[in-house]
N, C-alpha and C. Protein backbone atom coordinates (compact mmCIF):
# COMPACT_ATOMS: atom_id res chain seq x y z
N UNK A 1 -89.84 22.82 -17.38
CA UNK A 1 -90.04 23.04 -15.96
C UNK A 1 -89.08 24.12 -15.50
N UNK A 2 -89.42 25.37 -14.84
CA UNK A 2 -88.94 26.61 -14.23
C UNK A 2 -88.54 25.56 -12.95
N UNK A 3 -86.84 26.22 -12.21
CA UNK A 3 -86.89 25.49 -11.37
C UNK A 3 -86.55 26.95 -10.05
N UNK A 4 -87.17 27.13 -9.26
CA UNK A 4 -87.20 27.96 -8.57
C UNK A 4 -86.19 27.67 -7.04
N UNK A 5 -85.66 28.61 -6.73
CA UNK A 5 -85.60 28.41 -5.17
C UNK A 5 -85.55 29.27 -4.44
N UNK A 6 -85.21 29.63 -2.98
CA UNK A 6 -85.27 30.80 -1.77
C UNK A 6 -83.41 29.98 -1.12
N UNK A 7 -82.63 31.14 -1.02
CA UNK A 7 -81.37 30.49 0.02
C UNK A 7 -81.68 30.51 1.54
N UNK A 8 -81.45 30.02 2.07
CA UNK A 8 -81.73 29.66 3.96
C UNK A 8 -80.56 29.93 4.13
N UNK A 9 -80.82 31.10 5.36
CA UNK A 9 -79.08 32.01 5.68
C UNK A 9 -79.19 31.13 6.42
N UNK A 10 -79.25 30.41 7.16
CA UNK A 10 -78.85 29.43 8.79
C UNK A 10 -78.38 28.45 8.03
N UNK A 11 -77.03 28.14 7.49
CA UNK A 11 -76.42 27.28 7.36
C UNK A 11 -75.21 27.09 8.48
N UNK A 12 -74.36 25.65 8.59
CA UNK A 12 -73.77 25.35 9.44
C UNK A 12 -72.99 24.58 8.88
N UNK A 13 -71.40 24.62 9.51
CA UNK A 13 -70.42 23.84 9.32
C UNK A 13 -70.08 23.36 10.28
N UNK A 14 -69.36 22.01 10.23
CA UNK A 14 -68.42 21.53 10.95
C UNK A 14 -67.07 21.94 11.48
N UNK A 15 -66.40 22.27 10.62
CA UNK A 15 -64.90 23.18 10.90
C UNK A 15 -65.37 24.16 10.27
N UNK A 16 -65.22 25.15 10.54
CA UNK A 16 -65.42 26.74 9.34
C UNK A 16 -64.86 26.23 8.83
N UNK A 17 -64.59 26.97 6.99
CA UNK A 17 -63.84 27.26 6.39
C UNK A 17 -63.11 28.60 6.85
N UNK A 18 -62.59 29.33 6.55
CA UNK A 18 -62.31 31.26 6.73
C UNK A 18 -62.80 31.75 5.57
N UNK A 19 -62.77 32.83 5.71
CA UNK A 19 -63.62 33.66 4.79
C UNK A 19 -62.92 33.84 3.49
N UNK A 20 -63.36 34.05 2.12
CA UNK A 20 -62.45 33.99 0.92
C UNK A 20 -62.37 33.02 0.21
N UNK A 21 -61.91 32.67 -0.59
CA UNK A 21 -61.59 31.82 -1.75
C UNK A 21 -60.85 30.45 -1.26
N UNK A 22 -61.72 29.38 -1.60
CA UNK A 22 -61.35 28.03 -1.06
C UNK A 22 -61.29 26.97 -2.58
N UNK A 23 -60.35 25.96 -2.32
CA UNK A 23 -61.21 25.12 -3.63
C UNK A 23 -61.77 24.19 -2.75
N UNK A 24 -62.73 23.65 -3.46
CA UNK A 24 -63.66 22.46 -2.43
C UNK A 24 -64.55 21.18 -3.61
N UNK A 25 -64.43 20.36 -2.43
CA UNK A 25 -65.42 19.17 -3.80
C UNK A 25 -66.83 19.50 -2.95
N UNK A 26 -67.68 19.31 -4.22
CA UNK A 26 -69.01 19.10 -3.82
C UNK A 26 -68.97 17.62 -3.74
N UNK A 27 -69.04 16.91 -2.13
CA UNK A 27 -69.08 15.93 -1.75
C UNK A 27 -70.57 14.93 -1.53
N UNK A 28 -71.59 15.68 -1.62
CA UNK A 28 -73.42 15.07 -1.18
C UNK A 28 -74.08 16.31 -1.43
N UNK A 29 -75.17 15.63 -2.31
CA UNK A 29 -76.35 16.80 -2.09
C UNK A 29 -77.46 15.94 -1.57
N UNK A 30 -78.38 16.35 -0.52
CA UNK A 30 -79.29 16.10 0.08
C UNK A 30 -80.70 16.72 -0.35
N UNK A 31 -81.76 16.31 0.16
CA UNK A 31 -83.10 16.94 0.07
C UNK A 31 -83.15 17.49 1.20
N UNK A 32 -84.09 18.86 1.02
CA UNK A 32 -84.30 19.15 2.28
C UNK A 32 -85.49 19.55 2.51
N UNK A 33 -86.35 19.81 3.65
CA UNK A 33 -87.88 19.54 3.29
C UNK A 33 -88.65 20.74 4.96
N UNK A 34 -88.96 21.63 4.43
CA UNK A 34 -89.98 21.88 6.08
C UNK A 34 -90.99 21.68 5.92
N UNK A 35 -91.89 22.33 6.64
CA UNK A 35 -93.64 22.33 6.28
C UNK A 35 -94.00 23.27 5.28
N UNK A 36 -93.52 24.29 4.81
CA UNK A 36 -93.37 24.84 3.69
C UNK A 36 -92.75 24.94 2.41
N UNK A 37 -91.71 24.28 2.60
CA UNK A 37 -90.79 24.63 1.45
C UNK A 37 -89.57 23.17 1.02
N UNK A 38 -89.13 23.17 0.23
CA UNK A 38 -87.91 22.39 -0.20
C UNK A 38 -86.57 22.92 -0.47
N UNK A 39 -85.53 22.26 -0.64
CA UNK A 39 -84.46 22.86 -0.35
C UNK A 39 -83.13 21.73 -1.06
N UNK A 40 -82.83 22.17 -1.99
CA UNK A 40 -81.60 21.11 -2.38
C UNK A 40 -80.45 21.77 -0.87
N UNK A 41 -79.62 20.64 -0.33
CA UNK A 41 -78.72 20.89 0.38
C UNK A 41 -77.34 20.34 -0.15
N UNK A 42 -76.13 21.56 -0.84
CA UNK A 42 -74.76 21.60 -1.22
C UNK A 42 -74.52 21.06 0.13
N UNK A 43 -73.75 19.98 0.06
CA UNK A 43 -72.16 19.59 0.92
C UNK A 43 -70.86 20.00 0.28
N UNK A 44 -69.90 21.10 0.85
CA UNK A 44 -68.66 21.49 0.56
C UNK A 44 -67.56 20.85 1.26
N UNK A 45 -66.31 19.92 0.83
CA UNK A 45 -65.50 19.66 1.50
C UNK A 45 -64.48 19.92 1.46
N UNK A 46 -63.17 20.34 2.04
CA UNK A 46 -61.68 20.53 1.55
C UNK A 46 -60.98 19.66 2.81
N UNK A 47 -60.82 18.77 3.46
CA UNK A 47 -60.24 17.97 4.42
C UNK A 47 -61.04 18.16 5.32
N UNK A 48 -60.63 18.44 6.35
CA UNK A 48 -61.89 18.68 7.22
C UNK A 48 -62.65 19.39 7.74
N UNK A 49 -62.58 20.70 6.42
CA UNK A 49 -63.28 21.70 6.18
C UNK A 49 -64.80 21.27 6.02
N UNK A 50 -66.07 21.28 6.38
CA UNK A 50 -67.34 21.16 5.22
C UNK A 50 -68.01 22.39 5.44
N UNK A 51 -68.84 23.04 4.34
CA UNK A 51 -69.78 23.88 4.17
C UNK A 51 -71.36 23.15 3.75
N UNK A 52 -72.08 23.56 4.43
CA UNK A 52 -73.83 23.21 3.62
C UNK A 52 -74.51 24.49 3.69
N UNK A 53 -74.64 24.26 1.81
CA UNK A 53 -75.27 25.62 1.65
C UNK A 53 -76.57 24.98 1.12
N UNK A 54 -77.74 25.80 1.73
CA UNK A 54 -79.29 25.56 1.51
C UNK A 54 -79.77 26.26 0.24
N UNK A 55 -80.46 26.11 -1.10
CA UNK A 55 -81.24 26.36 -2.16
C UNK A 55 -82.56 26.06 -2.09
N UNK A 56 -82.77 27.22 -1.24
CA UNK A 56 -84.75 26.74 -1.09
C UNK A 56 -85.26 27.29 -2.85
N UNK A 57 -86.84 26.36 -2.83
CA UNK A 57 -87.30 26.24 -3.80
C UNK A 57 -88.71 27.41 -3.91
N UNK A 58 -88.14 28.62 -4.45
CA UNK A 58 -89.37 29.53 -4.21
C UNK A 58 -88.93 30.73 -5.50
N UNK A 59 -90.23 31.44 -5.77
CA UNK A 59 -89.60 32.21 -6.67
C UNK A 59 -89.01 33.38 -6.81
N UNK A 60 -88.56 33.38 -5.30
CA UNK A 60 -87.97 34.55 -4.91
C UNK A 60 -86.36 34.31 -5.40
N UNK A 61 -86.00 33.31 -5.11
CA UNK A 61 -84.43 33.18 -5.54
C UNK A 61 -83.91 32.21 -6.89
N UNK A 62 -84.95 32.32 -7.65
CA UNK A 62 -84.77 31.56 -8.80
C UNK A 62 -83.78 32.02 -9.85
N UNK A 63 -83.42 33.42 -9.26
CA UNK A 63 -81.97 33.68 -10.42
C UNK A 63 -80.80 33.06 -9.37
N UNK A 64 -80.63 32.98 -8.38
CA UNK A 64 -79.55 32.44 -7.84
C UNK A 64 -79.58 30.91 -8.07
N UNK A 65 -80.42 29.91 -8.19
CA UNK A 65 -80.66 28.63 -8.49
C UNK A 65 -80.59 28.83 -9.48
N UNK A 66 -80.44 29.29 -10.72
CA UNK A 66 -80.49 29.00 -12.04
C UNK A 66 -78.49 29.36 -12.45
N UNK A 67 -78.60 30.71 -11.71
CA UNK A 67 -76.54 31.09 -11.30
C UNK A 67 -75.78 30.03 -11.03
N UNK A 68 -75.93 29.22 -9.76
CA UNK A 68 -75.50 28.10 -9.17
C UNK A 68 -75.45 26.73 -10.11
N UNK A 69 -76.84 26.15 -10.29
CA UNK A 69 -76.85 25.43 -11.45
C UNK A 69 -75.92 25.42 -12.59
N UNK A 70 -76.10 26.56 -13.46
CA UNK A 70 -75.19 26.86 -14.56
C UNK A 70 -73.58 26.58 -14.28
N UNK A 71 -73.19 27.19 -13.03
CA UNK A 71 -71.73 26.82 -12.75
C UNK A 71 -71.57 25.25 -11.92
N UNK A 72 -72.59 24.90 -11.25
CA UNK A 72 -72.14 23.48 -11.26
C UNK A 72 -71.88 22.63 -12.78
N UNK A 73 -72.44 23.15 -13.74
CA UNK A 73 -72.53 22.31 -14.80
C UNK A 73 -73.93 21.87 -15.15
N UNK A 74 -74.66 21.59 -14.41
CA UNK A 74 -75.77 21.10 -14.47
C UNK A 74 -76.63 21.14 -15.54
N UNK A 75 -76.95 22.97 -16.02
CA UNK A 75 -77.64 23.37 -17.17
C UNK A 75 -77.09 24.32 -18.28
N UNK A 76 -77.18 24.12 -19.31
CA UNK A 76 -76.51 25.18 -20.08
C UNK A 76 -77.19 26.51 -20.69
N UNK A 77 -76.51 27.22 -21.43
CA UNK A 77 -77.36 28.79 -22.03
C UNK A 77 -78.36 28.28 -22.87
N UNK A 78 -78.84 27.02 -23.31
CA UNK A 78 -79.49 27.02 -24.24
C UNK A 78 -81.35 27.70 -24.57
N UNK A 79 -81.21 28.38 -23.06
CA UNK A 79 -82.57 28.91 -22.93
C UNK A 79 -83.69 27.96 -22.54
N UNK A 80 -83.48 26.57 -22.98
CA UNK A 80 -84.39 25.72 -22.70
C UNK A 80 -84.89 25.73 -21.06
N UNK A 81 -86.37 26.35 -20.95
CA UNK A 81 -86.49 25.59 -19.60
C UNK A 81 -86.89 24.67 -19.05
N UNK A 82 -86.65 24.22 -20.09
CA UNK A 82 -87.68 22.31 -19.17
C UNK A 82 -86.10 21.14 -19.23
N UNK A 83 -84.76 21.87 -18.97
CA UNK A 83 -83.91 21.16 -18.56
C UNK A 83 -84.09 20.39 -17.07
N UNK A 84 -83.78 19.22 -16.87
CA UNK A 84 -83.64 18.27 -16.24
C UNK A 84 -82.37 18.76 -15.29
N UNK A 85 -82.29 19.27 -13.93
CA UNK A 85 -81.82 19.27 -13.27
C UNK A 85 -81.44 17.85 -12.79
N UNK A 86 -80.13 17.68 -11.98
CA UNK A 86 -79.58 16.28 -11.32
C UNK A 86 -78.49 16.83 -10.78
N UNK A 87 -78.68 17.38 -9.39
CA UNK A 87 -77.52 17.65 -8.49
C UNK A 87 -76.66 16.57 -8.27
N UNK A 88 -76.82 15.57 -8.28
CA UNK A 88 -76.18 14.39 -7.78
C UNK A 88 -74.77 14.31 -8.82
N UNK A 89 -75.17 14.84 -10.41
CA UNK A 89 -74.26 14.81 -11.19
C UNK A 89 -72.83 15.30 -11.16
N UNK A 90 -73.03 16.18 -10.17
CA UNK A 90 -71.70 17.35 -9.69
C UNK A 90 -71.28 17.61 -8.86
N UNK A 91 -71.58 15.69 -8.00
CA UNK A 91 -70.99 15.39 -6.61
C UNK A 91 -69.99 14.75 -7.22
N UNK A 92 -69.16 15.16 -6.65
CA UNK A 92 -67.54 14.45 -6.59
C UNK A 92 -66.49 15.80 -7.45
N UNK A 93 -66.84 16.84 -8.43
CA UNK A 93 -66.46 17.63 -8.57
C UNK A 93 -65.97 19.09 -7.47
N UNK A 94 -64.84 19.40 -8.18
CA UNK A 94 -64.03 20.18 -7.49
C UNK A 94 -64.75 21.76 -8.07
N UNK A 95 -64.69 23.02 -7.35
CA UNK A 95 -64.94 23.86 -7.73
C UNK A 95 -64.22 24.96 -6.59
N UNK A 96 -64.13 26.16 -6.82
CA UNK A 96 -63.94 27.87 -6.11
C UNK A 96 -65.19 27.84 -6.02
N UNK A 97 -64.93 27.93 -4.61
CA UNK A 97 -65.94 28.65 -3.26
C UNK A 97 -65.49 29.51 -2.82
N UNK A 98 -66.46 30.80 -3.18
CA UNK A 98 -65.97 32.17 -1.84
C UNK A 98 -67.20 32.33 -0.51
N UNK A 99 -66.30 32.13 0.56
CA UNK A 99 -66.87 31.74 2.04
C UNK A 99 -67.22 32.99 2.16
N UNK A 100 -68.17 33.65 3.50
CA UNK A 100 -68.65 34.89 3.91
C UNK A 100 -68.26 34.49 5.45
N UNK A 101 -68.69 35.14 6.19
CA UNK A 101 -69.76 34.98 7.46
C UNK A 101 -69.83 35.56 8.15
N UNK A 102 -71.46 35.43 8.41
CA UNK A 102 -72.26 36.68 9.05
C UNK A 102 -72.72 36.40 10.34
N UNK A 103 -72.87 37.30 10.90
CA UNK A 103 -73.79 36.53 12.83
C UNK A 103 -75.34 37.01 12.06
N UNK A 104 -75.74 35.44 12.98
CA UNK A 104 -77.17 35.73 12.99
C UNK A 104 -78.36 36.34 14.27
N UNK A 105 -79.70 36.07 13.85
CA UNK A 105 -79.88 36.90 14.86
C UNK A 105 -79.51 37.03 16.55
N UNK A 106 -79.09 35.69 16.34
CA UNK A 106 -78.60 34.52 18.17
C UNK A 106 -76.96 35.39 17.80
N UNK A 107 -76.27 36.23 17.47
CA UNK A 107 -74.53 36.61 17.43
C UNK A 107 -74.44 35.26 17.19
N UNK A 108 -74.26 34.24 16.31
CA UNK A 108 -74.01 33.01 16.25
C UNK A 108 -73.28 33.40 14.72
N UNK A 109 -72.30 32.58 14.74
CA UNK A 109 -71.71 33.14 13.20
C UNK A 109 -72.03 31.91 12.24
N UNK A 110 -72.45 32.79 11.22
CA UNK A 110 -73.32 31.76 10.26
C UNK A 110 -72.37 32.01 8.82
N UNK A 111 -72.02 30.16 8.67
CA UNK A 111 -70.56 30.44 7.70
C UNK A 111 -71.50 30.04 6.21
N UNK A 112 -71.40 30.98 4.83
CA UNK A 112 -71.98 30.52 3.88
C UNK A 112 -71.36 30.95 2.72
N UNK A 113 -71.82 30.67 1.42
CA UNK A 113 -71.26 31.20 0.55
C UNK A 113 -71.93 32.51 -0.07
N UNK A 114 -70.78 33.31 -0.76
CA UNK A 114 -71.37 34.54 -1.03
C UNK A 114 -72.57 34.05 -2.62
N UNK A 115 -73.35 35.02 -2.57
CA UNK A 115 -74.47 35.47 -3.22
C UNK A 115 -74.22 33.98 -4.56
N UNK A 116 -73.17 34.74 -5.19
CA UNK A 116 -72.66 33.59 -6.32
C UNK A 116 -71.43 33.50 -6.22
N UNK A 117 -70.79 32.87 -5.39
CA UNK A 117 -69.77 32.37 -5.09
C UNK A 117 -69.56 30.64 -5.12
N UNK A 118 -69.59 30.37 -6.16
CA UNK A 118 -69.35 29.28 -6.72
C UNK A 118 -68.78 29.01 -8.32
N UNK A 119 -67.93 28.39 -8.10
CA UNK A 119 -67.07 28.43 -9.47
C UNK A 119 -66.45 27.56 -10.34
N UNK A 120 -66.94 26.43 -11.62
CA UNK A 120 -65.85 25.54 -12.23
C UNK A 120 -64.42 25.93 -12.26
N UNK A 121 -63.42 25.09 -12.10
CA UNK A 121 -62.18 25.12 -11.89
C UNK A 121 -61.74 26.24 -13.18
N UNK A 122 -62.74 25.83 -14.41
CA UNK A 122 -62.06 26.47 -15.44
C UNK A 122 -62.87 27.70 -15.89
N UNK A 123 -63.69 28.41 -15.01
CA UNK A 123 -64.28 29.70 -15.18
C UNK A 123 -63.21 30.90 -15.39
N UNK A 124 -63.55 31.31 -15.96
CA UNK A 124 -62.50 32.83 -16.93
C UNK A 124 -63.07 34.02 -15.81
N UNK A 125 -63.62 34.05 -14.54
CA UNK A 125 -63.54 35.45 -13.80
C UNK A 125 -62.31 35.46 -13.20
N UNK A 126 -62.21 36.69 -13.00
CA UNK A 126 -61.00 37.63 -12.58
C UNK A 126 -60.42 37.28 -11.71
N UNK A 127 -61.35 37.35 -10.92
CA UNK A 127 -61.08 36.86 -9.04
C UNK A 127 -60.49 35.39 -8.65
N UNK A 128 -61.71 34.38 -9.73
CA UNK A 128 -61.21 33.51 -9.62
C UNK A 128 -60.33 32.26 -10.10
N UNK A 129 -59.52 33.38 -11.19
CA UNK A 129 -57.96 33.26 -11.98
C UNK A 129 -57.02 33.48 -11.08
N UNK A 130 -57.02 34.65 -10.26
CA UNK A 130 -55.71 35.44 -9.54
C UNK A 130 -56.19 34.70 -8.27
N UNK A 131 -57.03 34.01 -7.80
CA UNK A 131 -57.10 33.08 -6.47
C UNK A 131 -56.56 31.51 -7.03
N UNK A 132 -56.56 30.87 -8.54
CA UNK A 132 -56.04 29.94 -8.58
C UNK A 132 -54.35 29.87 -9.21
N UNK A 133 -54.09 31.13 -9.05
CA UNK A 133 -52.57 31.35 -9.91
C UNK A 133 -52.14 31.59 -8.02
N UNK A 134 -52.54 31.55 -6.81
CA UNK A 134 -51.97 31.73 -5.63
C UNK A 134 -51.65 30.28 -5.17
N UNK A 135 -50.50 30.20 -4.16
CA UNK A 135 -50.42 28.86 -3.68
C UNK A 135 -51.53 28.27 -2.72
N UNK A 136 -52.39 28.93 -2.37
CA UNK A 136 -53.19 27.71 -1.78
C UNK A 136 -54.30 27.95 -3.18
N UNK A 137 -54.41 28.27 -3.92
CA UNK A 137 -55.36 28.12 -5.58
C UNK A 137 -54.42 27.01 -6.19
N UNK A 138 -53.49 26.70 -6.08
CA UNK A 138 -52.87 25.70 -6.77
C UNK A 138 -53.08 24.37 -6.45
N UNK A 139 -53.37 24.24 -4.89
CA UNK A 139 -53.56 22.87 -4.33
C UNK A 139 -54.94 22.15 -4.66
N UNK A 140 -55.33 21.36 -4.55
CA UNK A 140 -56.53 20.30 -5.04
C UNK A 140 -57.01 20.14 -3.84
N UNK A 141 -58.15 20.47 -4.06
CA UNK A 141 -59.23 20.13 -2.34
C UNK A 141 -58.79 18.61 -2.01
N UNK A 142 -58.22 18.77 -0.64
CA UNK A 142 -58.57 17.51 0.13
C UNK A 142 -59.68 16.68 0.69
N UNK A 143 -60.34 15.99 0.36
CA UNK A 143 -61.70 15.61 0.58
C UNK A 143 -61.25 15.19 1.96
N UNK A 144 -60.67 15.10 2.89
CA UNK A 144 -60.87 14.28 4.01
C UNK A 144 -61.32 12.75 4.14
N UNK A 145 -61.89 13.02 5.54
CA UNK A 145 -62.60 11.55 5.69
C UNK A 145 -63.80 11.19 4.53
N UNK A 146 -64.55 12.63 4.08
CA UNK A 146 -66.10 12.04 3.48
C UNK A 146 -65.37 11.45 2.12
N UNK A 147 -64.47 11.49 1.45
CA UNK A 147 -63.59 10.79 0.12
C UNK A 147 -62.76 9.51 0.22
N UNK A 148 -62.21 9.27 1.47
CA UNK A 148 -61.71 8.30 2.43
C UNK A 148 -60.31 8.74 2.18
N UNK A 149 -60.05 10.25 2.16
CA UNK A 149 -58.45 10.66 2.57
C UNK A 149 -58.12 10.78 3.59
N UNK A 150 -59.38 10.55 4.86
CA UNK A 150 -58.66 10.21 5.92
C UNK A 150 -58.16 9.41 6.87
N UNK A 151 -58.55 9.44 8.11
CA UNK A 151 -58.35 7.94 8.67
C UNK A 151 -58.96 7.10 8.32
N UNK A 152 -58.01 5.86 8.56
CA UNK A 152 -58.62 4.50 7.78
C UNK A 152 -58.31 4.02 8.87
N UNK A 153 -59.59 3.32 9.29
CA UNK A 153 -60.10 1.99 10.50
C UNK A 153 -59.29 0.60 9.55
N UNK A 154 -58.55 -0.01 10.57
CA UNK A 154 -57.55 -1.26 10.51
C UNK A 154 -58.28 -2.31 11.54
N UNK A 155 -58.88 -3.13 11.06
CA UNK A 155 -59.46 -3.93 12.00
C UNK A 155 -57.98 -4.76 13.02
N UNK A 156 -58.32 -5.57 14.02
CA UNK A 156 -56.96 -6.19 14.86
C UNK A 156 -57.54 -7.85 13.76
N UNK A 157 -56.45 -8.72 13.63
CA UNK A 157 -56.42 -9.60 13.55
C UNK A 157 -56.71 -10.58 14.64
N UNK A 158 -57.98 -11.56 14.45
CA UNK A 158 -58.47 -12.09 15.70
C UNK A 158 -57.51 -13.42 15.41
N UNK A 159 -56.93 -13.87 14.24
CA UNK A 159 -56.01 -14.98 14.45
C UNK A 159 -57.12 -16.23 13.99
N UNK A 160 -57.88 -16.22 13.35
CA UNK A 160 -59.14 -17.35 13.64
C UNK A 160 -59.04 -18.10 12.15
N UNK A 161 -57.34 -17.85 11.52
CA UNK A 161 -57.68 -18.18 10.53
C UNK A 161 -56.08 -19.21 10.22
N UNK A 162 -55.61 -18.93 11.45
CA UNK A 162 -54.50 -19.65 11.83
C UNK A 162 -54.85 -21.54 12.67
């Protein structure tokens, strides 16, 4: 099975990230669905940073879905194409994200990742060696709340056991 997709520039965050080199966990991948098309949806987190980047399913962007894939882990060089995709597999993994962002047609700034800007911790590019030999490349994504690094709800003691 060829697995095809199209990227959807109208993605949206919660907190930006800033632009450049982040580490981040892939925290959820979602389905995503219009009247035309499908769409795996990346969740990016670093505390209370998130990114969602859209992978529509068309055969216009099937080298970038096959790019992406490969560096999540997902599929390997073996040429085979009837590999078994499973995004779900490479939720909870950490990876280099390089952020962009562009205004869209509304001047609305639309925060995403570049073209192939996605990266295993232990990828041998250039860029993203000399971004993890820097002090914020050294630190470990904070998952925030979606990991439960953040606030934690303390219920009150109603005493009903006294």
């Amino acid at each position: 099975m060829a697995v095809k997709a199209r990227v959807k520039k109208n993605v949206s965050s919660s907190e930006q990230f800033p632009e450049g080199f982040h580490r981040a966990i892939l925290v959820e991948v979602e389905e995503h669905d219009t009247k035309n098309n499908s769409a795996v949806r990346l969740i990016f987190a670093n505390g209370d940073l998130e990114l969602k980047e859209d992978l529509w399913l068309s055969e216009k962007a099937q080298a970038r879905l096959t790019l992406m894939t490969r560096r999540l882990g997902l599929i390997d060089d073996s040429g085979d194409e009837d590999q078994e995709i499973l995004f779900d597999n490479a939720v909870g993994s950490e990876f280099v994200i390089e952020v962009k962002h562009e205004l869209d047609q509304s001047d609305r700034t639309v925060v995403r990742l570049t073209y192939g800007g996605l990266w295993p911790l232990d990828h041998e590019d250039k860029k993203v060696r000399a971004f993890l030999n820097t002090e914020e490349g050294k630190k470990p994504a904070g998952a925030g709340e979606r990991q439960g690094g953040g606030k934690s709800e303390s219920k009150a003691d109603d005493l009903d056991d006294i």
